[in-house]
PDB file of N, CA and C in Angstrom:
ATOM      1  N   UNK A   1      43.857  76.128  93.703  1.00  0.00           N
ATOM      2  CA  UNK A   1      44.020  74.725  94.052  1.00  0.00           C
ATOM      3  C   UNK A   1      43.818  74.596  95.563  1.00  0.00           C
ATOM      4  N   UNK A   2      42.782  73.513  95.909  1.00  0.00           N
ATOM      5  CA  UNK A   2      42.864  73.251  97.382  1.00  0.00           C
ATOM      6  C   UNK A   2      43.718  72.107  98.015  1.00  0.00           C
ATOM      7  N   UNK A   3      44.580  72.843  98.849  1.00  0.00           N
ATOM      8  CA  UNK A   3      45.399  71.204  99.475  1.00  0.00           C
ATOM      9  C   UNK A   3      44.964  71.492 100.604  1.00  0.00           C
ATOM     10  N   UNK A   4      45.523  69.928 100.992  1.00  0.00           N
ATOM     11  CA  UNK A   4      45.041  69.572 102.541  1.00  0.00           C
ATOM     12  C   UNK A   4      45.658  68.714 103.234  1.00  0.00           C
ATOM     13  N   UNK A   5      46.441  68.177 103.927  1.00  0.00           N
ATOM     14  CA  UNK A   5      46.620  67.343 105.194  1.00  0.00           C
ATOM     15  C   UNK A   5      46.229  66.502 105.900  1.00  0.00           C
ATOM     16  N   UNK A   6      45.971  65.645 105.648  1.00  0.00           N
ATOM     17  CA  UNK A   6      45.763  64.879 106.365  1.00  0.00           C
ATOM     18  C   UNK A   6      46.509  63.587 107.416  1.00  0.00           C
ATOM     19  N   UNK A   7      46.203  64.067 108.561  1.00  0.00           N
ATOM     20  CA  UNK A   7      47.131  62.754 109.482  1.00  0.00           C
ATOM     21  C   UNK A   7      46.361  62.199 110.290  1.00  0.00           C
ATOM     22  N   UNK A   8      46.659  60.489 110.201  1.00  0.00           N
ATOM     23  CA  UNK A   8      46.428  59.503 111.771  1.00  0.00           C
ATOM     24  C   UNK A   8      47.302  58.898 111.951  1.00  0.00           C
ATOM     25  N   UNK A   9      47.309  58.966 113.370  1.00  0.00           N
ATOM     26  CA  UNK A   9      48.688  58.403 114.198  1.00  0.00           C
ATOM     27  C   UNK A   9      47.771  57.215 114.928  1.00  0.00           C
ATOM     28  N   UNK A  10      48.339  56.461 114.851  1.00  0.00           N
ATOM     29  CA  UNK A  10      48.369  55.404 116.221  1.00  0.00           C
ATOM     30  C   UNK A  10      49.470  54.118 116.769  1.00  0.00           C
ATOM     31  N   UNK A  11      49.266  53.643 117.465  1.00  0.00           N
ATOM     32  CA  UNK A  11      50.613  53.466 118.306  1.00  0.00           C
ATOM     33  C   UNK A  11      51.521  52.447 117.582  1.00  0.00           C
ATOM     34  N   UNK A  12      51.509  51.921 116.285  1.00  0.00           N
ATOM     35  CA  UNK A  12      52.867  51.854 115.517  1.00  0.00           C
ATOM     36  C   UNK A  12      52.808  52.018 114.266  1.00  0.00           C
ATOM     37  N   UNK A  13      52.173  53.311 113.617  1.00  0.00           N
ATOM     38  CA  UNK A  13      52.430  53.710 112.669  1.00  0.00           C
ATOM     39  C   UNK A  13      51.667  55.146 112.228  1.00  0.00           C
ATOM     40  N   UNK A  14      51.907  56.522 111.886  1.00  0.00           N
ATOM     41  CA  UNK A  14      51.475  57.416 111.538  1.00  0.00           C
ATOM     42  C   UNK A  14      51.188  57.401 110.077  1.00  0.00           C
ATOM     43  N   UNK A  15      50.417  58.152 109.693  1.00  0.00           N
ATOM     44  CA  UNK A  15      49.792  58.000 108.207  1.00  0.00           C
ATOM     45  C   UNK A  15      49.406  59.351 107.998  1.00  0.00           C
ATOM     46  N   UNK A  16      49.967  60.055 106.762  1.00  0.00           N
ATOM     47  CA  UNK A  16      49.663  61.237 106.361  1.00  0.00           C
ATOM     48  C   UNK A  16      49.075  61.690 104.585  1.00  0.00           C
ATOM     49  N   UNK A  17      48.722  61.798 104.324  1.00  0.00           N
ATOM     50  CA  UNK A  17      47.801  61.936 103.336  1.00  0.00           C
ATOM     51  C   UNK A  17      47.754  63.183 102.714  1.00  0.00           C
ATOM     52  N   UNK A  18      48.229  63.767 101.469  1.00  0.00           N
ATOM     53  CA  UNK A  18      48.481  65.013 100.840  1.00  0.00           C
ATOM     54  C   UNK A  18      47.543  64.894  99.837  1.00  0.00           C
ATOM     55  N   UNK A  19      46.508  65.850  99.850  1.00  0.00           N
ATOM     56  CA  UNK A  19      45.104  66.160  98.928  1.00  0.00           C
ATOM     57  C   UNK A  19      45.393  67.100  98.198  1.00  0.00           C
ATOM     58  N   UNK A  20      45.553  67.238  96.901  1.00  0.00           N
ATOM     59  CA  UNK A  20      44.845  68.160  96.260  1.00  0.00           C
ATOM     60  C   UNK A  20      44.057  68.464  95.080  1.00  0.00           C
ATOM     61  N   UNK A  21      43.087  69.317  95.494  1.00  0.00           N
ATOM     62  CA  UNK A  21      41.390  69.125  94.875  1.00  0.00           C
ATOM     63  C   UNK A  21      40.759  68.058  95.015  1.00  0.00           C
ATOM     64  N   UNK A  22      40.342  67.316  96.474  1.00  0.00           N
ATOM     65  CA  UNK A  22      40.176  66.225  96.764  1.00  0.00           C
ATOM     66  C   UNK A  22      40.580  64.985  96.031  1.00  0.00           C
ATOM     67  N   UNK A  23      42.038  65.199  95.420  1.00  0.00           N
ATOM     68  CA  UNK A  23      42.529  64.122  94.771  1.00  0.00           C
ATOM     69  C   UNK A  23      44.296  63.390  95.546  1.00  0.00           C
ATOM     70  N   UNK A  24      44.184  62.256  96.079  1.00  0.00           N
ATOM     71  CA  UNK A  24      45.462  61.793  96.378  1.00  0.00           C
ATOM     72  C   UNK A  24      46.681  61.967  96.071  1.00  0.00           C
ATOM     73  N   UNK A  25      47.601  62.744  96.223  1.00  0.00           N
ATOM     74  CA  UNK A  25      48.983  62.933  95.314  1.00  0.00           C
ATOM     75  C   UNK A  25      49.695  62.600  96.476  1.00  0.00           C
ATOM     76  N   UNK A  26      49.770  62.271  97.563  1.00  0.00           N
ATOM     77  CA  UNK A  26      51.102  61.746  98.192  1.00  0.00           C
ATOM     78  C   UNK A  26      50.601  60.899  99.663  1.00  0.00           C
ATOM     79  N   UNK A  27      50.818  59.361  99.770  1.00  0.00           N
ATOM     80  CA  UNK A  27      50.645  58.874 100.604  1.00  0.00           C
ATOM     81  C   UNK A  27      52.486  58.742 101.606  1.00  0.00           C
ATOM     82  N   UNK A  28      52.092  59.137 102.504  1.00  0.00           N
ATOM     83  CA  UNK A  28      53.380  58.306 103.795  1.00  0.00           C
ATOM     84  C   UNK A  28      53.157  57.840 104.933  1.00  0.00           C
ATOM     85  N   UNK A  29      53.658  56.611 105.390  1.00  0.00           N
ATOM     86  CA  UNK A  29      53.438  56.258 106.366  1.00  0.00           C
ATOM     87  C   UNK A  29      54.875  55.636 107.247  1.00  0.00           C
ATOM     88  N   UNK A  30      55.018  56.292 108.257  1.00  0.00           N
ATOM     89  CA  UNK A  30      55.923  55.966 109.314  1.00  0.00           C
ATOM     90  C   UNK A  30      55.596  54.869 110.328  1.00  0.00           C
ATOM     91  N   UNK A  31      56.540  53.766 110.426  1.00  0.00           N
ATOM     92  CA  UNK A  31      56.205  53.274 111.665  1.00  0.00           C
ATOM     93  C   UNK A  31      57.076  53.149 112.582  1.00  0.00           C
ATOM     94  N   UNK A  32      56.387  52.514 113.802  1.00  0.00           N
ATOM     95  CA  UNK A  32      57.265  53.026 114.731  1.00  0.00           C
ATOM     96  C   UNK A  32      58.443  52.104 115.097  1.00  0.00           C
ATOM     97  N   UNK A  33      58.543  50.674 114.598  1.00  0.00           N
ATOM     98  CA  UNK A  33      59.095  49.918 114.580  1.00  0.00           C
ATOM     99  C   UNK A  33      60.327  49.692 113.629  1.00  0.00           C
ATOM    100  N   UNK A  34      60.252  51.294 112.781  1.00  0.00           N
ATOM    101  CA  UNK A  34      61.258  51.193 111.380  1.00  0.00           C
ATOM    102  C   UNK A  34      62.761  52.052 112.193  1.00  0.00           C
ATOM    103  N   UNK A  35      63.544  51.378 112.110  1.00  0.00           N
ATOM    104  CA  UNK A  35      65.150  52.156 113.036  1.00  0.00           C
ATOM    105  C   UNK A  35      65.587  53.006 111.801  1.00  0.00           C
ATOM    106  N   UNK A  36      65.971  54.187 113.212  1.00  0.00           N
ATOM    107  CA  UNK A  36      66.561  55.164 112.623  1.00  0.00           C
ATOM    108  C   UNK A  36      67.523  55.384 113.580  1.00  0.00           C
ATOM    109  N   UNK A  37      68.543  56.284 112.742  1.00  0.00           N
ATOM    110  CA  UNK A  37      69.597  56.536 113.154  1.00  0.00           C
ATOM    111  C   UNK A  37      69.891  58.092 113.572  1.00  0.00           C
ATOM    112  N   UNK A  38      70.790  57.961 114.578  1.00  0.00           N
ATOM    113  CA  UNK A  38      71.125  59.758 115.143  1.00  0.00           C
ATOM    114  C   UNK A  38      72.358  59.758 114.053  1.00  0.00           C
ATOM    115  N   UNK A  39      71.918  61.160 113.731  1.00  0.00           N
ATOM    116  CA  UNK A  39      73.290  61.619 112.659  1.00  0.00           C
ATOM    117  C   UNK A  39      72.804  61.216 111.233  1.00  0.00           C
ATOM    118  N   UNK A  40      70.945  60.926 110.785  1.00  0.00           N
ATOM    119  CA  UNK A  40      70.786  59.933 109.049  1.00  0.00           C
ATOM    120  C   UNK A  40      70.911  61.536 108.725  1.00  0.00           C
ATOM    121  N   UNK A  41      71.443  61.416 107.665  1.00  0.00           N
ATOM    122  CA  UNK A  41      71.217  62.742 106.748  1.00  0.00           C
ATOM    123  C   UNK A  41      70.247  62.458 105.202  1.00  0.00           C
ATOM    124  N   UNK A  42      69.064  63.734 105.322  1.00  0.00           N
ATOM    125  CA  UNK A  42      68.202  63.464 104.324  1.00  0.00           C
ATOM    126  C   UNK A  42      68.260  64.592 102.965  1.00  0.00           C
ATOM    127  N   UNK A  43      68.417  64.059 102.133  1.00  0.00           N
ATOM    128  CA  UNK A  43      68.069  65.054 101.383  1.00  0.00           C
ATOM    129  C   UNK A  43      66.259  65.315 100.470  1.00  0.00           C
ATOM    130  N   UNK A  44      66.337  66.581 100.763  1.00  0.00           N
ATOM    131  CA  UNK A  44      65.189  67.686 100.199  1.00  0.00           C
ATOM    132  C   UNK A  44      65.161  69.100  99.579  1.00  0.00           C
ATOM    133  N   UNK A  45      64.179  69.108  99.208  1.00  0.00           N
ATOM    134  CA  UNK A  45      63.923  70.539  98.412  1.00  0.00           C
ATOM    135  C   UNK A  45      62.753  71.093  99.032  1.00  0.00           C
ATOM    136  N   UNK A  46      63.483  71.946  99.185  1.00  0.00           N
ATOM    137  CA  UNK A  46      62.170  73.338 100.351  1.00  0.00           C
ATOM    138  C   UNK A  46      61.143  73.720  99.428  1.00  0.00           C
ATOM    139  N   UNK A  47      60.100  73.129  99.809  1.00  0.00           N
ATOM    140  CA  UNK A  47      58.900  73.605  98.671  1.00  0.00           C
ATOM    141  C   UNK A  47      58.420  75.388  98.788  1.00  0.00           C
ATOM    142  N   UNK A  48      58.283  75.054 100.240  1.00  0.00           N
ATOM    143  CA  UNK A  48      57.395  76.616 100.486  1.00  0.00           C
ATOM    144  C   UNK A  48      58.154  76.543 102.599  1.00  0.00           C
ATOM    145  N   UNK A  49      57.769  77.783 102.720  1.00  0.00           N
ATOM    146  CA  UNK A  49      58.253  78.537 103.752  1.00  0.00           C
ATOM    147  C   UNK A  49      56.999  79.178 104.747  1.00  0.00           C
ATOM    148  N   UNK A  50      56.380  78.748 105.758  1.00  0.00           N
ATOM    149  CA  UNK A  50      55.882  79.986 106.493  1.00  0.00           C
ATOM    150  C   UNK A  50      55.922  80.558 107.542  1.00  0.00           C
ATOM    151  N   UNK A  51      56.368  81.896 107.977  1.00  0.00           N
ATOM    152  CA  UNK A  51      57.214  82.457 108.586  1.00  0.00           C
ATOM    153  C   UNK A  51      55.917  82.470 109.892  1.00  0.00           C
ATOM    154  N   UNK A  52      54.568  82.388 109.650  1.00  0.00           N
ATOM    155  CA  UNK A  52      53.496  82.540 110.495  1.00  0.00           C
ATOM    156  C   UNK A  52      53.859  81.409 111.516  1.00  0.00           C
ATOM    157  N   UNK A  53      54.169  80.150 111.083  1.00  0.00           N
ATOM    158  CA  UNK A  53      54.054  79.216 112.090  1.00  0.00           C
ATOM    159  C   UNK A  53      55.279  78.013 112.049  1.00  0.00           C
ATOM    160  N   UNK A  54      56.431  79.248 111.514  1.00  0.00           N
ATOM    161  CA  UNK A  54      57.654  78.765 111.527  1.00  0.00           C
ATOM    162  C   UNK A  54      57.814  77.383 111.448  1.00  0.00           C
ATOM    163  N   UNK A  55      57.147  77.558 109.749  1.00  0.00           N
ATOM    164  CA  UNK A  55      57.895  75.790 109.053  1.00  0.00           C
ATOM    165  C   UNK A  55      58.216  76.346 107.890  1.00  0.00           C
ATOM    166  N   UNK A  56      59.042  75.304 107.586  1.00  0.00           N
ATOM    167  CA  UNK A  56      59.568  74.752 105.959  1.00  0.00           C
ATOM    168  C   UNK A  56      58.830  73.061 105.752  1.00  0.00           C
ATOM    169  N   UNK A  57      57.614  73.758 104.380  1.00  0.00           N
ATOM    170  CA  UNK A  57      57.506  72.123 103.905  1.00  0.00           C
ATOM    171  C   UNK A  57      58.591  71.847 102.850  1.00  0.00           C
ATOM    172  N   UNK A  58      59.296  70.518 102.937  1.00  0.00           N
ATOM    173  CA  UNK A  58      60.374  69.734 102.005  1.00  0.00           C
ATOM    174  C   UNK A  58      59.437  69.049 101.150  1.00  0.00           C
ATOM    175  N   UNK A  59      60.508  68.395  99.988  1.00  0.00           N
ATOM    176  CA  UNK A  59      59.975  67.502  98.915  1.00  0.00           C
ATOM    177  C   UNK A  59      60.950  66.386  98.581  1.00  0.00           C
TER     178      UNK A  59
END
């Protein structure tokens, strides 16, 4: 299976794009105008781990 990544940012809203086999399975988009809070607590599930470039992708 090929996945892929995709992101554009610009100045009030980021957009990221999860491919796989050139097929759409997950749109998100952040903006910059949406409040957040110090201290939100999120919950997730650790999909995968890589120790090469020290991340955890969530779900």
């Amino acid at each position: 299976m090929k996945r892929e990544i995709l992101i554009n940012g610009g100045q009030r809203e980021t957009r990221v794009a999860i491919l796989e086999d050139d097929r759409l399975v997950e749109l998100l988009v952040d903006r910059a105008d949406h409040r957040r809070m110090v201290g939100d607590i999120y919950l997730g599930r650790v999909e995968a781990v890589l120790p090469g470039i020290q991340a955890a992708f969530l779900d």
